[in-house]
Structure formats: C-alpha cells, structure tokens
Protein backbone atom coordinates (compact mmCIF):
# COMPACT_ATOMS: atom_id res chain seq x y z
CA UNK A 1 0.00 0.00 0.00
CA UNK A 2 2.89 2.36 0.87
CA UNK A 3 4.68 1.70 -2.25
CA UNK A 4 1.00 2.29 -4.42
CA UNK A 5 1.01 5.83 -2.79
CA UNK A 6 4.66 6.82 -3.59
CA UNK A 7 4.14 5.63 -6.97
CA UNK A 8 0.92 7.93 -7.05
CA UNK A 9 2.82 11.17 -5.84
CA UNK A 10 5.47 10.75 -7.83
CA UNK A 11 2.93 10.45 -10.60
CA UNK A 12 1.46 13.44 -9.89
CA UNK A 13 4.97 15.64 -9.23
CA UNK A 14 5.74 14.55 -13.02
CA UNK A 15 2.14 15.33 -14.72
CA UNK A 16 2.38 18.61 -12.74
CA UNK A 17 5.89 19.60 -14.18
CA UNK A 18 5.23 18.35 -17.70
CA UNK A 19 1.94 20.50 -17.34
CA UNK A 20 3.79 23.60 -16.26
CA UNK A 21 6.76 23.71 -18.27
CA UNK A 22 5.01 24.26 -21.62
CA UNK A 23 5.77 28.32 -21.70
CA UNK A 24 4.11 30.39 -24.42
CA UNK A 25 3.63 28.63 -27.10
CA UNK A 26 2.54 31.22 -29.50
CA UNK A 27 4.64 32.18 -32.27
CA UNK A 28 7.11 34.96 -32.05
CA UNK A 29 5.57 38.69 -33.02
CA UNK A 30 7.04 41.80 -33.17
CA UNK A 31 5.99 45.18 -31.76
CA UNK A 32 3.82 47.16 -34.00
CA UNK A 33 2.70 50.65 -32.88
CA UNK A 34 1.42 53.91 -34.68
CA UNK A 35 -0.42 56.91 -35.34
CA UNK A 36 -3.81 57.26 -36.86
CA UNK A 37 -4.95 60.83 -38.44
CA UNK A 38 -7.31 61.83 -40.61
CA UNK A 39 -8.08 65.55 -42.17
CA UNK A 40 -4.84 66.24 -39.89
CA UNK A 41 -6.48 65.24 -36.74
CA UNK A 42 -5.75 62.26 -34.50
CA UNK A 43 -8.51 59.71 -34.64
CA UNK A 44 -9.73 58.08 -31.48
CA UNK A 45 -11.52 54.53 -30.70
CA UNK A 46 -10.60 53.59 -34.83
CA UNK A 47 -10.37 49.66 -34.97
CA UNK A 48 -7.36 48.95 -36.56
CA UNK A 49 -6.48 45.32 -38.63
CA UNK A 50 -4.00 43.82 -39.55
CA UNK A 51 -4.74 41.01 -42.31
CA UNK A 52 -1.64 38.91 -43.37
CA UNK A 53 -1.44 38.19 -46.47
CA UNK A 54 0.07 34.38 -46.08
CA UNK A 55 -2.16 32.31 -44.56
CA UNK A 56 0.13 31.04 -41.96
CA UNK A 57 0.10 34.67 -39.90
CA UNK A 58 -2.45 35.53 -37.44
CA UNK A 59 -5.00 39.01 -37.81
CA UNK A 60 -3.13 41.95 -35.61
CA UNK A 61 -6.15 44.29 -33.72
CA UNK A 62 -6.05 47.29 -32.21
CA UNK A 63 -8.17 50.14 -31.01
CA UNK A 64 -6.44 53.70 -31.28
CA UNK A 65 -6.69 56.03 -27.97
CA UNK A 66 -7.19 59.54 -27.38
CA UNK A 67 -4.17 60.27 -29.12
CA UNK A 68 -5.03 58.74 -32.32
CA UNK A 69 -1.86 55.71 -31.11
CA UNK A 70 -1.76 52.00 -31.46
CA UNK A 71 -0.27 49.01 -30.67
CA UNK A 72 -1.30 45.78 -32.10
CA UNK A 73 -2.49 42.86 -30.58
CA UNK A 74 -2.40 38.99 -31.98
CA UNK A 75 -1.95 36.84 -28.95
CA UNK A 76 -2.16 39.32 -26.03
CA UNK A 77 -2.63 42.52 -25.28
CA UNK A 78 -0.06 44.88 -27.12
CA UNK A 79 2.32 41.59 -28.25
CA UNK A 80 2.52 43.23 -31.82
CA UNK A 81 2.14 40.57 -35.04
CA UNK A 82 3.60 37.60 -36.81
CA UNK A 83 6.56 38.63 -39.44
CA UNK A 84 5.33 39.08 -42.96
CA UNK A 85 3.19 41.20 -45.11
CA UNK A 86 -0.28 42.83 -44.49
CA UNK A 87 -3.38 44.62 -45.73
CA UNK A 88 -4.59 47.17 -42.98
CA UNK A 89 -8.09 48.36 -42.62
CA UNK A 90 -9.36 50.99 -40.09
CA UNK A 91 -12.57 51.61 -39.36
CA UNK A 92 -14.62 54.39 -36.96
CA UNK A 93 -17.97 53.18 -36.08
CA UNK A 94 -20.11 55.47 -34.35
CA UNK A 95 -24.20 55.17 -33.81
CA UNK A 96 -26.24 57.88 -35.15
CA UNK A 97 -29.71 58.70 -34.76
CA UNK A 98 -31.52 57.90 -38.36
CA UNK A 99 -35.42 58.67 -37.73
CA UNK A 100 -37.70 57.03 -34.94
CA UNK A 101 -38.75 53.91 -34.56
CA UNK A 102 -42.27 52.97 -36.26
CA UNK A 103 -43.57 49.90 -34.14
CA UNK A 104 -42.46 47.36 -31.59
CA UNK A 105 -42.04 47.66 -28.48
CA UNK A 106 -39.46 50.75 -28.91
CA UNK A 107 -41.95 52.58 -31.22
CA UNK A 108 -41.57 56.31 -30.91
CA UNK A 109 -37.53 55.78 -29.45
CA UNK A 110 -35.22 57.27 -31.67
CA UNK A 111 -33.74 54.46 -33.85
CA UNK A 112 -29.92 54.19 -34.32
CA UNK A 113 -27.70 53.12 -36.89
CA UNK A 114 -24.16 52.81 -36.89
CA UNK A 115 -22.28 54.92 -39.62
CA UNK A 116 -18.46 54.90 -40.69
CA UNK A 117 -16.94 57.62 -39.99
CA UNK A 118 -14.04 57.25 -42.33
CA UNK A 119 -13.42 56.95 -45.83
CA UNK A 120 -14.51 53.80 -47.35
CA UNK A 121 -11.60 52.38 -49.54
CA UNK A 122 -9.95 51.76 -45.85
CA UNK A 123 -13.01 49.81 -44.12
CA UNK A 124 -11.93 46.32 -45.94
CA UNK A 125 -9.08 43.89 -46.41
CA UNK A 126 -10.51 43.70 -49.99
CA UNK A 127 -10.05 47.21 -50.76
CA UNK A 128 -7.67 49.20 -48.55
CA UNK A 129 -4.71 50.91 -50.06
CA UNK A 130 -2.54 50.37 -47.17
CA UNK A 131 -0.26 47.09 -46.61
CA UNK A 132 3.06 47.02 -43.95
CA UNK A 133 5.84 44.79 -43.71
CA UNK A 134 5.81 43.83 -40.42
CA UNK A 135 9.79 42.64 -40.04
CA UNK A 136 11.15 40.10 -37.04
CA UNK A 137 12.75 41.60 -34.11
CA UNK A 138 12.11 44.88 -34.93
CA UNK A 139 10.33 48.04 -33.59
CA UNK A 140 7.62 48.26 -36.40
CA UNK A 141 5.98 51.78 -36.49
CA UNK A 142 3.38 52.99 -39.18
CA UNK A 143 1.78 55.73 -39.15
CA UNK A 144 -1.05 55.91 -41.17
CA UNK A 145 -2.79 59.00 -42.34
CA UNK A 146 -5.98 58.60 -43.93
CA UNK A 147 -7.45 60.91 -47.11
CA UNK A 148 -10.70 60.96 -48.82
C-alpha cells in the first residue's frame, strides 16, 4: 500500500511539471505601434487590422486612444504581429440617430444606426490601399494618415 502511494505522488509531481513547463507557445511577433490621423487630426476609438497576407500569420487588432496611437495585438494585449506582409483596414464606427422607430415595443424611441466615420476604400481587407511589412525583431511603427 505504501509503495501504491509513492508511486501515485510521484505520478502526480511529473504530470504537474510536464503541465507547467510548456511556456508560451505562440509564435514569435514583433511590436507594431502607430499613429492614426485623418483631415490632420488624431482619430480616437478607430479599430485597426491587420490582415496577413500568407495564410500562416495571425490578424493583428487594435483600437487607437485619445491620441489617435496603437499598438497591435495577436496573442495578447499589445504583443505586436507575426513577421510578414499585411493589408490594414481601419474603421470608426459610431451610432447615429436615423429617424424614430415605427412599431415594436421601442416605437416612438429614436432608432440608431451605426455609420463609418471614415473613408470607405480603408473599411476592408478587400479594398484598402494600405499594406506594412511587419519585419522580425524589430520596432515596427506605421503611421497611417488617412485621405478621402
């Protein structure tokens, strides 16, 4: 019985440290930080995306601040994104009043709609104009000013 229950913890001490050695295993990113303007001024709460264009990179995210800055996110927050090349779309959503509503349960309430407040060609992957080289173990900065 005493040898069943030493054979049982030491067991357990080797599960545990085979469970808790593993480390991050996400791929190595890079820091990737900017600016976003547009008409000269800095644009705030702008989701930014970064789409790789090889299939074996992960989408980079970020929302800008105040300040119209970034950083990217793929893994977690601010870890930057996978080496390679990418399309980059940013996008301002913001809900707007459009009429009232005409029945439900709401009906009279104003209704709401939500309305980009940037210029098209940059709301899509598809379409944007803008693509960055995001390079290995390097401080990647783009600044991206956006015109109609």
């Amino acid at each position: 019985m005493l040898k069943s229950i030493v054979w049982f913890h030491v067991a357990a001490v080797c599960l545990f440290a085979i469970g808790c050695s593993g480390g991050n295993q996400n791929p190595p990113t890079a820091p990737v930080t900017g600016k976003v303007t547009y008409k000269g001024q800095a644009v705030e709460g702008a989701a930014v995306k970064f789409v790789p264009n090889n299939s074996e990179a992960k989408v980079a995210n970020a929302t800008t601040g105040a300040d119209g800055t970034y950083a990217m996110s793929t893994f977690e927050s601010s870890d930057g994104a996978m080496a390679g090349s990418y399309k980059v779309s940013v996008r301002k959503l913001v809900s707007v009043q459009q009429g009232i509503q005409k029945d439900g349960e709401h009906a009279g309430e104003p209704a709401y709609v939500n309305r980009d407040m940037l210029p098209n060609k940059y709301k899509s992957a598809d379409n944007t104009p803008l693509e960055f080289e995001v390079i290995a173990d390097k401080d990647n900065s783009f600044d991206i000013d956006l015109v109609d």
